[in-house]
N, C-alpha and C. Protein backbone atom coordinates (compact mmCIF):
# COMPACT_ATOMS: atom_id res chain seq x y z
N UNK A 1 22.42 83.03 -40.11
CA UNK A 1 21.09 82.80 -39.57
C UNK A 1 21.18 82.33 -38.12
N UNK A 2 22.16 81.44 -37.97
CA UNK A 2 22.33 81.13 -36.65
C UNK A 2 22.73 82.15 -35.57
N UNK A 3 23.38 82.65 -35.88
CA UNK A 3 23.97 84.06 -35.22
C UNK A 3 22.65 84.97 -35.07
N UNK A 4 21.65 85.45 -35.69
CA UNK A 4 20.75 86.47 -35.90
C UNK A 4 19.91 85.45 -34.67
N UNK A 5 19.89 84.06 -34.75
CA UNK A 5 18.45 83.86 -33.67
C UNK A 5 19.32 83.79 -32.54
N UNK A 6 20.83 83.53 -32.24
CA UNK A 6 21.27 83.19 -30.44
C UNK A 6 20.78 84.67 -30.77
N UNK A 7 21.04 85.70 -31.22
CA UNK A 7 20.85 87.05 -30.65
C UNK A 7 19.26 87.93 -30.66
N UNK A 8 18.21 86.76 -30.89
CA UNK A 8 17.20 87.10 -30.89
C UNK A 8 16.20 87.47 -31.80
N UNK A 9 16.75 87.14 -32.72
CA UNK A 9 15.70 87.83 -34.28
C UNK A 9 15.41 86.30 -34.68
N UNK A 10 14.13 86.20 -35.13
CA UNK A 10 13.67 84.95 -35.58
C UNK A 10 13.66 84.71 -36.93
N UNK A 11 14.22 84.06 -37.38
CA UNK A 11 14.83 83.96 -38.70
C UNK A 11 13.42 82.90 -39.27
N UNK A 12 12.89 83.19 -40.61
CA UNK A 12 12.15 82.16 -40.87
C UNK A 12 12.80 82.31 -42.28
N UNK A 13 12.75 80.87 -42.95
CA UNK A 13 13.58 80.26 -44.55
C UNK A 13 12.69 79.99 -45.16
N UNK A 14 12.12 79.70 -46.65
CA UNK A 14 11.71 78.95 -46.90
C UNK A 14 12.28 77.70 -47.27
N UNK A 15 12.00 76.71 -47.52
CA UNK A 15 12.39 75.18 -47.46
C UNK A 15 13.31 74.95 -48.90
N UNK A 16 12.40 75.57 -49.88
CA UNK A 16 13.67 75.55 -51.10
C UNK A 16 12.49 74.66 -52.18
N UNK A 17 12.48 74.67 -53.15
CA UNK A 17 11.59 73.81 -54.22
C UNK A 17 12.70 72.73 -54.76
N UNK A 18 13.22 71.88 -54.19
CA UNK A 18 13.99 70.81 -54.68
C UNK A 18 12.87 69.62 -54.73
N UNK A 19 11.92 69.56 -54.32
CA UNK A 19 11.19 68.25 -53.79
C UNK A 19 11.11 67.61 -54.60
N UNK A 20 10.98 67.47 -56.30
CA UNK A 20 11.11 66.34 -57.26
C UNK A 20 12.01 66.33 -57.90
N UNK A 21 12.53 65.27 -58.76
CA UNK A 21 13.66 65.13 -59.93
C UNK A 21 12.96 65.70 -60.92
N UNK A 22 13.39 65.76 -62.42
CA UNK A 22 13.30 66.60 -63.16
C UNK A 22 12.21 65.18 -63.97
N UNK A 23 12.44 64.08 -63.57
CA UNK A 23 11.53 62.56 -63.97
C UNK A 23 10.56 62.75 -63.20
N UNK A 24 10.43 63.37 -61.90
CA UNK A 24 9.15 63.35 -61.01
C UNK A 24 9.26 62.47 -60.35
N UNK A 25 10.46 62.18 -59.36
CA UNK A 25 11.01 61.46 -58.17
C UNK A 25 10.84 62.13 -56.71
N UNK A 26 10.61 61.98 -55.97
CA UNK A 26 10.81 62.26 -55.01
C UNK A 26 11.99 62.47 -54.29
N UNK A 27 12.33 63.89 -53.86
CA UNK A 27 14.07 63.82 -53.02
C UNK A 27 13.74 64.34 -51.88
N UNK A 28 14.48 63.60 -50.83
CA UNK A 28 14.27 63.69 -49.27
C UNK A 28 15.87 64.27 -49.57
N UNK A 29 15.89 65.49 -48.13
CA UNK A 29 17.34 65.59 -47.79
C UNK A 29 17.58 66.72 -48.46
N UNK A 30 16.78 67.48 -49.12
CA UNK A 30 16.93 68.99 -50.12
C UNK A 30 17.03 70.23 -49.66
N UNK A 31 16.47 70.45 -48.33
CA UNK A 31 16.13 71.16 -47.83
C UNK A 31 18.10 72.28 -47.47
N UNK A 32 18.20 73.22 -48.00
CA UNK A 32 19.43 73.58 -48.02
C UNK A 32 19.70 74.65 -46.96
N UNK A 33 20.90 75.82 -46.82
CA UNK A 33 21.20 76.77 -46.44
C UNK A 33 20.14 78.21 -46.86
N UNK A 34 19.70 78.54 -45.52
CA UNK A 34 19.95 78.48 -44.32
C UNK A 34 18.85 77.60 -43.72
N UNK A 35 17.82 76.80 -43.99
CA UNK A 35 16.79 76.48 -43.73
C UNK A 35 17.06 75.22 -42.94
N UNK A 36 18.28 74.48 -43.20
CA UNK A 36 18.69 73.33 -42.47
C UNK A 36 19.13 73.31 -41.33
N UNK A 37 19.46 74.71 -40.80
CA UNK A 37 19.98 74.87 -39.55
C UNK A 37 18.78 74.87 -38.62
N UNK A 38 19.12 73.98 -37.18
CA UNK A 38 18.05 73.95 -36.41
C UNK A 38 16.99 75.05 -35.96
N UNK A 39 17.70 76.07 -35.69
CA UNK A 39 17.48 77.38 -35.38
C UNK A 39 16.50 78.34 -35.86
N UNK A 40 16.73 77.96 -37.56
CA UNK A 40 15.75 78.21 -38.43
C UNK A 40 14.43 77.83 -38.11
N UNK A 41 13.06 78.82 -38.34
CA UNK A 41 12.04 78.22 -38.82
C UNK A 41 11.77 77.80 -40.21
N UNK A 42 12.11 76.25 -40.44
CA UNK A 42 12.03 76.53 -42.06
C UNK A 42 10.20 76.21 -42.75
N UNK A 43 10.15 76.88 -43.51
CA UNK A 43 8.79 76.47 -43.83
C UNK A 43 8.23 75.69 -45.46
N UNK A 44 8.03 75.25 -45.65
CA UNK A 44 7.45 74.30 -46.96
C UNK A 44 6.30 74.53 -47.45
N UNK A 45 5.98 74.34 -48.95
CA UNK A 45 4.58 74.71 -49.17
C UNK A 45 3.75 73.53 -48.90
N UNK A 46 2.59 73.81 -48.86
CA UNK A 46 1.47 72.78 -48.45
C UNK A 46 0.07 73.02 -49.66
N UNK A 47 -0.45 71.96 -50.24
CA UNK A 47 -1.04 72.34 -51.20
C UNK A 47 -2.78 71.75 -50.86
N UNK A 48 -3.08 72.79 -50.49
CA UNK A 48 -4.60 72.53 -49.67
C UNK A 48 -5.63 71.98 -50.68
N UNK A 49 -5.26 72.11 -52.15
CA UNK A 49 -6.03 71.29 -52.99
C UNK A 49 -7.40 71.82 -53.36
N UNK A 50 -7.58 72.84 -52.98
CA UNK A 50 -8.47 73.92 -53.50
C UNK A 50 -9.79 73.39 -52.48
N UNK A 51 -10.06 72.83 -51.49
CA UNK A 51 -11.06 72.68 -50.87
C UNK A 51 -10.66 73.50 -48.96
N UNK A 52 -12.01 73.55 -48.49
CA UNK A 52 -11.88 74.33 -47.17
C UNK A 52 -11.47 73.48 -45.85
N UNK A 53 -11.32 72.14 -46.12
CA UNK A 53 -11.05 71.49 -45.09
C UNK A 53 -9.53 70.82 -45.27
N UNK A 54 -9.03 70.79 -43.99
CA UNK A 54 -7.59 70.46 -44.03
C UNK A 54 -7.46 68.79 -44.03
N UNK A 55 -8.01 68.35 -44.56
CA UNK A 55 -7.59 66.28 -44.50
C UNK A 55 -7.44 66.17 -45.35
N UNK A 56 -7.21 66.76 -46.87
CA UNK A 56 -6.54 66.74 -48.11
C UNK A 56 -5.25 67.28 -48.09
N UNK A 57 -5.19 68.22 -47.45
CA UNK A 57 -4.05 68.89 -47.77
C UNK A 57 -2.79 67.87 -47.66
N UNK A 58 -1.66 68.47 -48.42
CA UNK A 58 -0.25 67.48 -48.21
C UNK A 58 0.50 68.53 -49.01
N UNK A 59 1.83 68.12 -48.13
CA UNK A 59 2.95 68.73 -49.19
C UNK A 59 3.27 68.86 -50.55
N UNK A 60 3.33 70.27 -50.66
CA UNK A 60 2.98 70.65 -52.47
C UNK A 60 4.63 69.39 -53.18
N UNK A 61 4.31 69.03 -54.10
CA UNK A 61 5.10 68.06 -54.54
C UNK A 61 6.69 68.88 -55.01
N UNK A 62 6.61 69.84 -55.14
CA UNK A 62 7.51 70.34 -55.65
C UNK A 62 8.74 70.85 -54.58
N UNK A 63 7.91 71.12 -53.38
CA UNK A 63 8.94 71.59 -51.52
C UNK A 63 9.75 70.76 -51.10
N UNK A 64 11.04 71.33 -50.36
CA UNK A 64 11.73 70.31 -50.21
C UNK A 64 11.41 69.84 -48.95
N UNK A 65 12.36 69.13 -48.83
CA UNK A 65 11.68 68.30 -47.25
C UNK A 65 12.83 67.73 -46.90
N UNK A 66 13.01 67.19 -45.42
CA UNK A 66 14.59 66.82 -44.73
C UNK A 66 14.19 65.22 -45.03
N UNK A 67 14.86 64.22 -44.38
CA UNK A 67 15.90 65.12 -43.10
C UNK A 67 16.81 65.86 -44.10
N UNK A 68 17.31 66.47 -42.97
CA UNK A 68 18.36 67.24 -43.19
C UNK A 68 19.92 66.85 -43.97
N UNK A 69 20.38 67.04 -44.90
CA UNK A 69 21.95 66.32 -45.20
C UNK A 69 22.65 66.13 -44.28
N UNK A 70 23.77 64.88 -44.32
CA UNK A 70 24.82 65.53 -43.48
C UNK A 70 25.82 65.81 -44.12
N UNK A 71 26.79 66.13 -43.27
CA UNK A 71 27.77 67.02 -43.56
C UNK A 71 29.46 66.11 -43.34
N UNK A 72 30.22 66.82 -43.46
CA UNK A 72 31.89 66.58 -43.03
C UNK A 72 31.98 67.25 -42.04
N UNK A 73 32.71 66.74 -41.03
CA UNK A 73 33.40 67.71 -39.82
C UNK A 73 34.42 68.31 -40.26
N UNK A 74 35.07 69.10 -39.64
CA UNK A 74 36.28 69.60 -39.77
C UNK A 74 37.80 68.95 -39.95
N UNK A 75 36.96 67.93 -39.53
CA UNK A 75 38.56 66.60 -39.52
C UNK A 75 37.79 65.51 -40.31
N UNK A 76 37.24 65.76 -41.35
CA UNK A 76 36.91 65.01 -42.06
C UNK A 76 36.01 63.56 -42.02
N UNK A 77 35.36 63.87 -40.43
CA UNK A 77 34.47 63.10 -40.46
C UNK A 77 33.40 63.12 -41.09
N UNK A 78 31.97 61.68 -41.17
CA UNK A 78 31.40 62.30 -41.79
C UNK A 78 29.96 62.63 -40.09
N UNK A 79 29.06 63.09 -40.61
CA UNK A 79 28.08 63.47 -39.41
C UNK A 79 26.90 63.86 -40.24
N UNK A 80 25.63 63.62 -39.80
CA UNK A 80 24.48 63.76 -39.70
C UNK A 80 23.76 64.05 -39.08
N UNK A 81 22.97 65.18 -38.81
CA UNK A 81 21.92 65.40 -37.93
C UNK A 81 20.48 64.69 -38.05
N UNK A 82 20.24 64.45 -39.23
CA UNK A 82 19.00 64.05 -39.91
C UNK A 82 17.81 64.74 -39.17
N UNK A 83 17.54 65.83 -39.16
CA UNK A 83 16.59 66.85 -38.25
C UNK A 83 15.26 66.66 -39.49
N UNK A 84 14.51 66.68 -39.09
CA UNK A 84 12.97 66.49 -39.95
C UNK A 84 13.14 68.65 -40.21
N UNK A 85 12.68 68.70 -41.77
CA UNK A 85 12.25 69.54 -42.20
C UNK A 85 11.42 69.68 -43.03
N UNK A 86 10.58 70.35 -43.34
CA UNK A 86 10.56 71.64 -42.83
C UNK A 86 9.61 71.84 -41.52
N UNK A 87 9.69 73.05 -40.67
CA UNK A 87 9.54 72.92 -39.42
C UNK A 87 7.81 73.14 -39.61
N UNK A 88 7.31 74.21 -40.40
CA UNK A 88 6.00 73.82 -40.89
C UNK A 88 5.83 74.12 -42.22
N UNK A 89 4.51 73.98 -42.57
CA UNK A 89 3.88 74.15 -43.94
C UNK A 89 2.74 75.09 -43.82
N UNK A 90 2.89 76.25 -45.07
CA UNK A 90 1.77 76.83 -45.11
C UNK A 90 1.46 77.40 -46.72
N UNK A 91 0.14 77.66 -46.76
CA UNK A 91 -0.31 77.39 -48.30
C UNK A 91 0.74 78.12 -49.05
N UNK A 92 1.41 77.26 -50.17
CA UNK A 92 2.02 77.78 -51.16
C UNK A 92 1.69 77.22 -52.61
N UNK A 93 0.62 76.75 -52.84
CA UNK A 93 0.35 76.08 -54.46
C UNK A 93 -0.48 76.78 -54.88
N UNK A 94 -0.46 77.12 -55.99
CA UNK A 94 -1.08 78.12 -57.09
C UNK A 94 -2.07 79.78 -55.58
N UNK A 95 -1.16 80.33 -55.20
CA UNK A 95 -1.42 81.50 -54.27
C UNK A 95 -1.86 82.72 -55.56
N UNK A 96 -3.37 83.20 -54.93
CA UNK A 96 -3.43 84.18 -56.15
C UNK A 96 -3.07 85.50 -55.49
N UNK A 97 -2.63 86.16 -55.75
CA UNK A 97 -2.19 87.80 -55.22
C UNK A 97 -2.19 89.05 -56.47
N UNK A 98 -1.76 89.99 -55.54
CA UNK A 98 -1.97 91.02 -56.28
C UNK A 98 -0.68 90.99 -57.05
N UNK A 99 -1.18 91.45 -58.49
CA UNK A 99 -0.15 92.22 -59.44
C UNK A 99 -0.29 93.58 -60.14
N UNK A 100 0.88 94.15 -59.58
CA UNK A 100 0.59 95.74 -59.84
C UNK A 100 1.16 96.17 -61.57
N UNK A 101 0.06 97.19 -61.43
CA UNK A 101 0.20 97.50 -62.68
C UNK A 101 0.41 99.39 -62.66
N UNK A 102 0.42 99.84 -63.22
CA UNK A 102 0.21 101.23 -63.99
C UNK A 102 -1.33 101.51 -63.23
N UNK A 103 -1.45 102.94 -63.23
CA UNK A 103 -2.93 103.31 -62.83
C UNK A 103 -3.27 103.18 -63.77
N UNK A 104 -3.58 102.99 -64.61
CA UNK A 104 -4.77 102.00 -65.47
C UNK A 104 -4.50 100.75 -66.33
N UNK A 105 -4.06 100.03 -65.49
CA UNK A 105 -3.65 98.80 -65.44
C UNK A 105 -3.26 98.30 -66.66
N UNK A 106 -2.01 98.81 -67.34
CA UNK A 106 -1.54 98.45 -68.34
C UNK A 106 -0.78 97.67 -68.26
N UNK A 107 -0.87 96.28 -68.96
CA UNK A 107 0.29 95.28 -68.85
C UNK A 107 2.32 95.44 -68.91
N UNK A 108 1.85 96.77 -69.94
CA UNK A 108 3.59 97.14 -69.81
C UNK A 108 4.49 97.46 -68.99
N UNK A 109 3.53 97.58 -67.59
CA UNK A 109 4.02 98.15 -66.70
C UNK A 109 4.08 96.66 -65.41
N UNK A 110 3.36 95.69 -65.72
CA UNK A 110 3.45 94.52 -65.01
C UNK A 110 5.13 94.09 -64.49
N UNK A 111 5.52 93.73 -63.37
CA UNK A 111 6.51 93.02 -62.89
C UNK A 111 7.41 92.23 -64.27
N UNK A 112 8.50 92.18 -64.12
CA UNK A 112 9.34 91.20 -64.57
C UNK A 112 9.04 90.09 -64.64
N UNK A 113 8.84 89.59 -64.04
CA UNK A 113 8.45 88.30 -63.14
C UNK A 113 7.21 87.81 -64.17
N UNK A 114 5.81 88.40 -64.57
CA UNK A 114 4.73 87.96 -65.26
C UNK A 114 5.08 88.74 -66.86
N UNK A 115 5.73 89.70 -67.15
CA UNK A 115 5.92 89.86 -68.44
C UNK A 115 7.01 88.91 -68.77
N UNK A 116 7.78 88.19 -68.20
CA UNK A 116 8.55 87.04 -68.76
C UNK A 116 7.62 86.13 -68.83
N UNK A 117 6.81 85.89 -67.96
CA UNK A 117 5.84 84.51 -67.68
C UNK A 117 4.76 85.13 -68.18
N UNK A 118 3.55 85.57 -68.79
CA UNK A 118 2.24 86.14 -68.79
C UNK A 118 1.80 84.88 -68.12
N UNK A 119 1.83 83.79 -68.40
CA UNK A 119 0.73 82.95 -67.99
C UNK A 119 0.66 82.83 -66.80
N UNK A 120 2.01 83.75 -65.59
CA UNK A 120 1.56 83.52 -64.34
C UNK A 120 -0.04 84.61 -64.09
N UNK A 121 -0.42 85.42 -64.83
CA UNK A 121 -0.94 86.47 -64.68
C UNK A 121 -2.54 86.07 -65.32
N UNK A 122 -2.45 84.56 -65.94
CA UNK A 122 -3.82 83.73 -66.38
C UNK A 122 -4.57 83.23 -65.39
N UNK A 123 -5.05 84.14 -64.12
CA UNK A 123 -5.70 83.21 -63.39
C UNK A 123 -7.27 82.51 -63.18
N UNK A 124 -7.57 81.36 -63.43
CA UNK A 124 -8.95 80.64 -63.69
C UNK A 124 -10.02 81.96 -62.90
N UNK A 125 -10.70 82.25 -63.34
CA UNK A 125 -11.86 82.92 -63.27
C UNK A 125 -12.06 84.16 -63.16
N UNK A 126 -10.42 85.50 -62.90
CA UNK A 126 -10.44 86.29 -62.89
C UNK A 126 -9.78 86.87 -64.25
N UNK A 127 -10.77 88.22 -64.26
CA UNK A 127 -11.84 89.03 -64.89
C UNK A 127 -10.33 90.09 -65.57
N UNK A 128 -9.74 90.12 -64.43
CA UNK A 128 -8.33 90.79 -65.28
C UNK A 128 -8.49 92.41 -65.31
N UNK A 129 -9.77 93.30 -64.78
CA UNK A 129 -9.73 94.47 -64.94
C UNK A 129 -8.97 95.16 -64.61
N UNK A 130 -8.71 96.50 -65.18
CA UNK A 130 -7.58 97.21 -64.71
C UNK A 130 -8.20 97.93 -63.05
N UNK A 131 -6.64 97.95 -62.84
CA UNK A 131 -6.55 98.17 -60.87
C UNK A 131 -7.32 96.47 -60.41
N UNK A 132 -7.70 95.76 -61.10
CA UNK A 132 -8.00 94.28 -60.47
C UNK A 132 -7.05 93.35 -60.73
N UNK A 133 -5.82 93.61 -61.27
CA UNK A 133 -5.01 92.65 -61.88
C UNK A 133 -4.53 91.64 -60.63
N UNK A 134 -4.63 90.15 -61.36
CA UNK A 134 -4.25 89.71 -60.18
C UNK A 134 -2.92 88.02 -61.30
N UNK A 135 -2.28 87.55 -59.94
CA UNK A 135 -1.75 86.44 -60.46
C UNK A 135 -1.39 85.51 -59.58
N UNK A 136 -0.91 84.15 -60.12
CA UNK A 136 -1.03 82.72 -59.42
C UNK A 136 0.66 82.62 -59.41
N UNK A 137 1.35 82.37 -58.36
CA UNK A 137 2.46 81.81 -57.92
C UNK A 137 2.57 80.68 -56.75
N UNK A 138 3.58 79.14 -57.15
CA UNK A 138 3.50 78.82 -55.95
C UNK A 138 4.93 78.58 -55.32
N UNK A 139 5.48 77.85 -54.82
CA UNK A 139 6.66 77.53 -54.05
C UNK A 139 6.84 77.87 -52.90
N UNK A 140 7.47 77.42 -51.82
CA UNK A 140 7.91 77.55 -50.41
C UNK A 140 8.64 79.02 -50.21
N UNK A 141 8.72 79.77 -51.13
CA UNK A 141 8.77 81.20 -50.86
C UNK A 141 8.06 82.16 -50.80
N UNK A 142 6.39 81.62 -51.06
CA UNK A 142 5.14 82.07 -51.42
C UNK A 142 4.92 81.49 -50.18
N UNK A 143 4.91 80.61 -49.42
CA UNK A 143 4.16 79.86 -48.15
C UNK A 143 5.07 80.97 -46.82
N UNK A 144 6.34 81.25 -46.96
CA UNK A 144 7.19 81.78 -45.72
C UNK A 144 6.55 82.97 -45.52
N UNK A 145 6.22 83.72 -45.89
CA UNK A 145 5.68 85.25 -45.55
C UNK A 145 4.58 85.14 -44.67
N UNK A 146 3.98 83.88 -45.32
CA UNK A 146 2.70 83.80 -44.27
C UNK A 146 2.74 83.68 -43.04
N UNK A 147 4.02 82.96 -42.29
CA UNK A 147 4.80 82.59 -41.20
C UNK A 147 5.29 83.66 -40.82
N UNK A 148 5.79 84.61 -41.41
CA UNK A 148 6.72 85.68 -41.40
C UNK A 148 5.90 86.81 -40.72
N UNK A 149 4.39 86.68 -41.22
CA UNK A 149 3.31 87.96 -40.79
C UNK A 149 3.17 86.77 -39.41
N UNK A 150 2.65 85.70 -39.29
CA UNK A 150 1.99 85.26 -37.52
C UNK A 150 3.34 85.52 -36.80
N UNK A 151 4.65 85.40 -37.21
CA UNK A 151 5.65 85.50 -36.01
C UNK A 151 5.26 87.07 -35.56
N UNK A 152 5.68 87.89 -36.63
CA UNK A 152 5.24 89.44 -36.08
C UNK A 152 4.09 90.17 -35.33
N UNK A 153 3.55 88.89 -35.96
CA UNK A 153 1.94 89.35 -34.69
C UNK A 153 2.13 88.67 -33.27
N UNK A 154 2.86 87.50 -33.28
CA UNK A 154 3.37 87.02 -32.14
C UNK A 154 4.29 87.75 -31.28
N UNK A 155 4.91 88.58 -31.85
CA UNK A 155 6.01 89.64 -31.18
C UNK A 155 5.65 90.78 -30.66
N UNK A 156 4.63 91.39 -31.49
CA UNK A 156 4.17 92.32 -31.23
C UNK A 156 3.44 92.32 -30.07
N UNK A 157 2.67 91.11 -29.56
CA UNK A 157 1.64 90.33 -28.78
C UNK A 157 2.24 90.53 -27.44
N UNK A 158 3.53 89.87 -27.58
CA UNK A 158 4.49 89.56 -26.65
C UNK A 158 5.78 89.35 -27.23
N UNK A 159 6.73 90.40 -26.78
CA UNK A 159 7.88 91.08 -27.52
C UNK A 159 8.97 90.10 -26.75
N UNK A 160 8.51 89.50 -25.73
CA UNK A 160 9.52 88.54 -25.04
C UNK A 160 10.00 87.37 -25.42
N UNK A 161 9.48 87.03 -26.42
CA UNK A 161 9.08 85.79 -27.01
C UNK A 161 10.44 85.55 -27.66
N UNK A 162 11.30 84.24 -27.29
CA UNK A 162 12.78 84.22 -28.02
C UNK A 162 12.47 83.02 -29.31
N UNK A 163 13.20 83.58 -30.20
CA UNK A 163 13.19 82.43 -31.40
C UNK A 163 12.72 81.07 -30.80
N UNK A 164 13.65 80.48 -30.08
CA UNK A 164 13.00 78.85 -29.85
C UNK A 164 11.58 78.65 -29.28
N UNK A 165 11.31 79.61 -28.41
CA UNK A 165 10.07 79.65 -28.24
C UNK A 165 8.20 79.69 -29.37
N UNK A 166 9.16 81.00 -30.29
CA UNK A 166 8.39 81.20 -30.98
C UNK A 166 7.79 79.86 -32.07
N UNK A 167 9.50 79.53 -32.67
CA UNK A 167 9.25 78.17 -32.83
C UNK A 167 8.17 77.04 -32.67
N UNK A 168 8.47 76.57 -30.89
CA UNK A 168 7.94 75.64 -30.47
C UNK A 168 6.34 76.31 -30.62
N UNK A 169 5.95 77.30 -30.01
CA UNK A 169 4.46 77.58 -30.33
C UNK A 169 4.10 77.73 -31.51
N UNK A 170 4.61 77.70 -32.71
CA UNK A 170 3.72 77.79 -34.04
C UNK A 170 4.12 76.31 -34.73
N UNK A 171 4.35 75.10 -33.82
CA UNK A 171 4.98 73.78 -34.18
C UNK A 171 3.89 73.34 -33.44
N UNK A 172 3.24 73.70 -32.10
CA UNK A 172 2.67 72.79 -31.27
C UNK A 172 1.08 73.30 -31.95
């Protein structure tokens, strides 16, 4: 990842779903490979709480978050960067999207993913018709794409634009 942004491609991670213990603790410091590297845009879910205004929102409980670990040197020191992650947050708690089906929307033909789970495919108020099928996923891999589409519109915008840059403008 580091290599792909000195050479110009903007790498975005998601943050990783470590954020609680399996008791429902809080863990700082989760945030793993490649997302820990500075370079990275790493991104975290944010759980807007089902209303239109942003002063509720907070980090979905489940995202990880830095600082960052440290590490061993090469000679066996130890070292820390402690870098705050993730670099942003964007909606990843219960995201409803499309789930494809068969042209006439037969469940047998549903993803892996919701015929292991059906209940991702239970979503509160929808109707479920065929060609309407829809389903609820969340985690910090559901929030990165969203980042993933504004960098590309940012590039496209202005193709000059180097990773750190891009960075700093979707941070500021």
């Amino acid at each position: 990842a580091r290599s792909a942004a000195a050479s110009g491609i903007v790498v975005v991670a998601a943050a990783g779903n470590a954020g609680k213990t399996a008791d429902g603790r809080e863990v700082y410091g989760a945030v793993g490979s490649p997302g820990h590297d500075p370079s990275v845009i790493t991104v975290g879910a944010a759980n807007p709480r089902g209303t239109v205004t942003r002063f509720d929102d907070s980090v979905a409980g489940f995202s990880s978050r830095g600082p960052t670990r440290g590490r061993t040197t090469l000679d066996g020191r130890p070292w820390t960067d402690n870098l705050l992650k993730p670099d942003l947050l964007a909606p990843g708690n219960r995201i409803v999207g499309a789930l494809s089906t068969d042209a006439l929307g037969f469940r047998h033909s549903w993803n892996r993913l919701v015929t292991t789970y059906p209940q991702l495919a239970a979503v509160p108020g929808a109707a479920q018709a065929p060609n309407q099928t829809l389903m609820e996923l969340s985690g910090s891999s559901v929030a990165a794409p969203a980042v993933s589409g504004t960098v590309a519109l940012m590039l496209q915008t202005n193709p000059g634009l180097t990773p750190p840059l891009v960075k700093a403008i979707l941070q500021y």
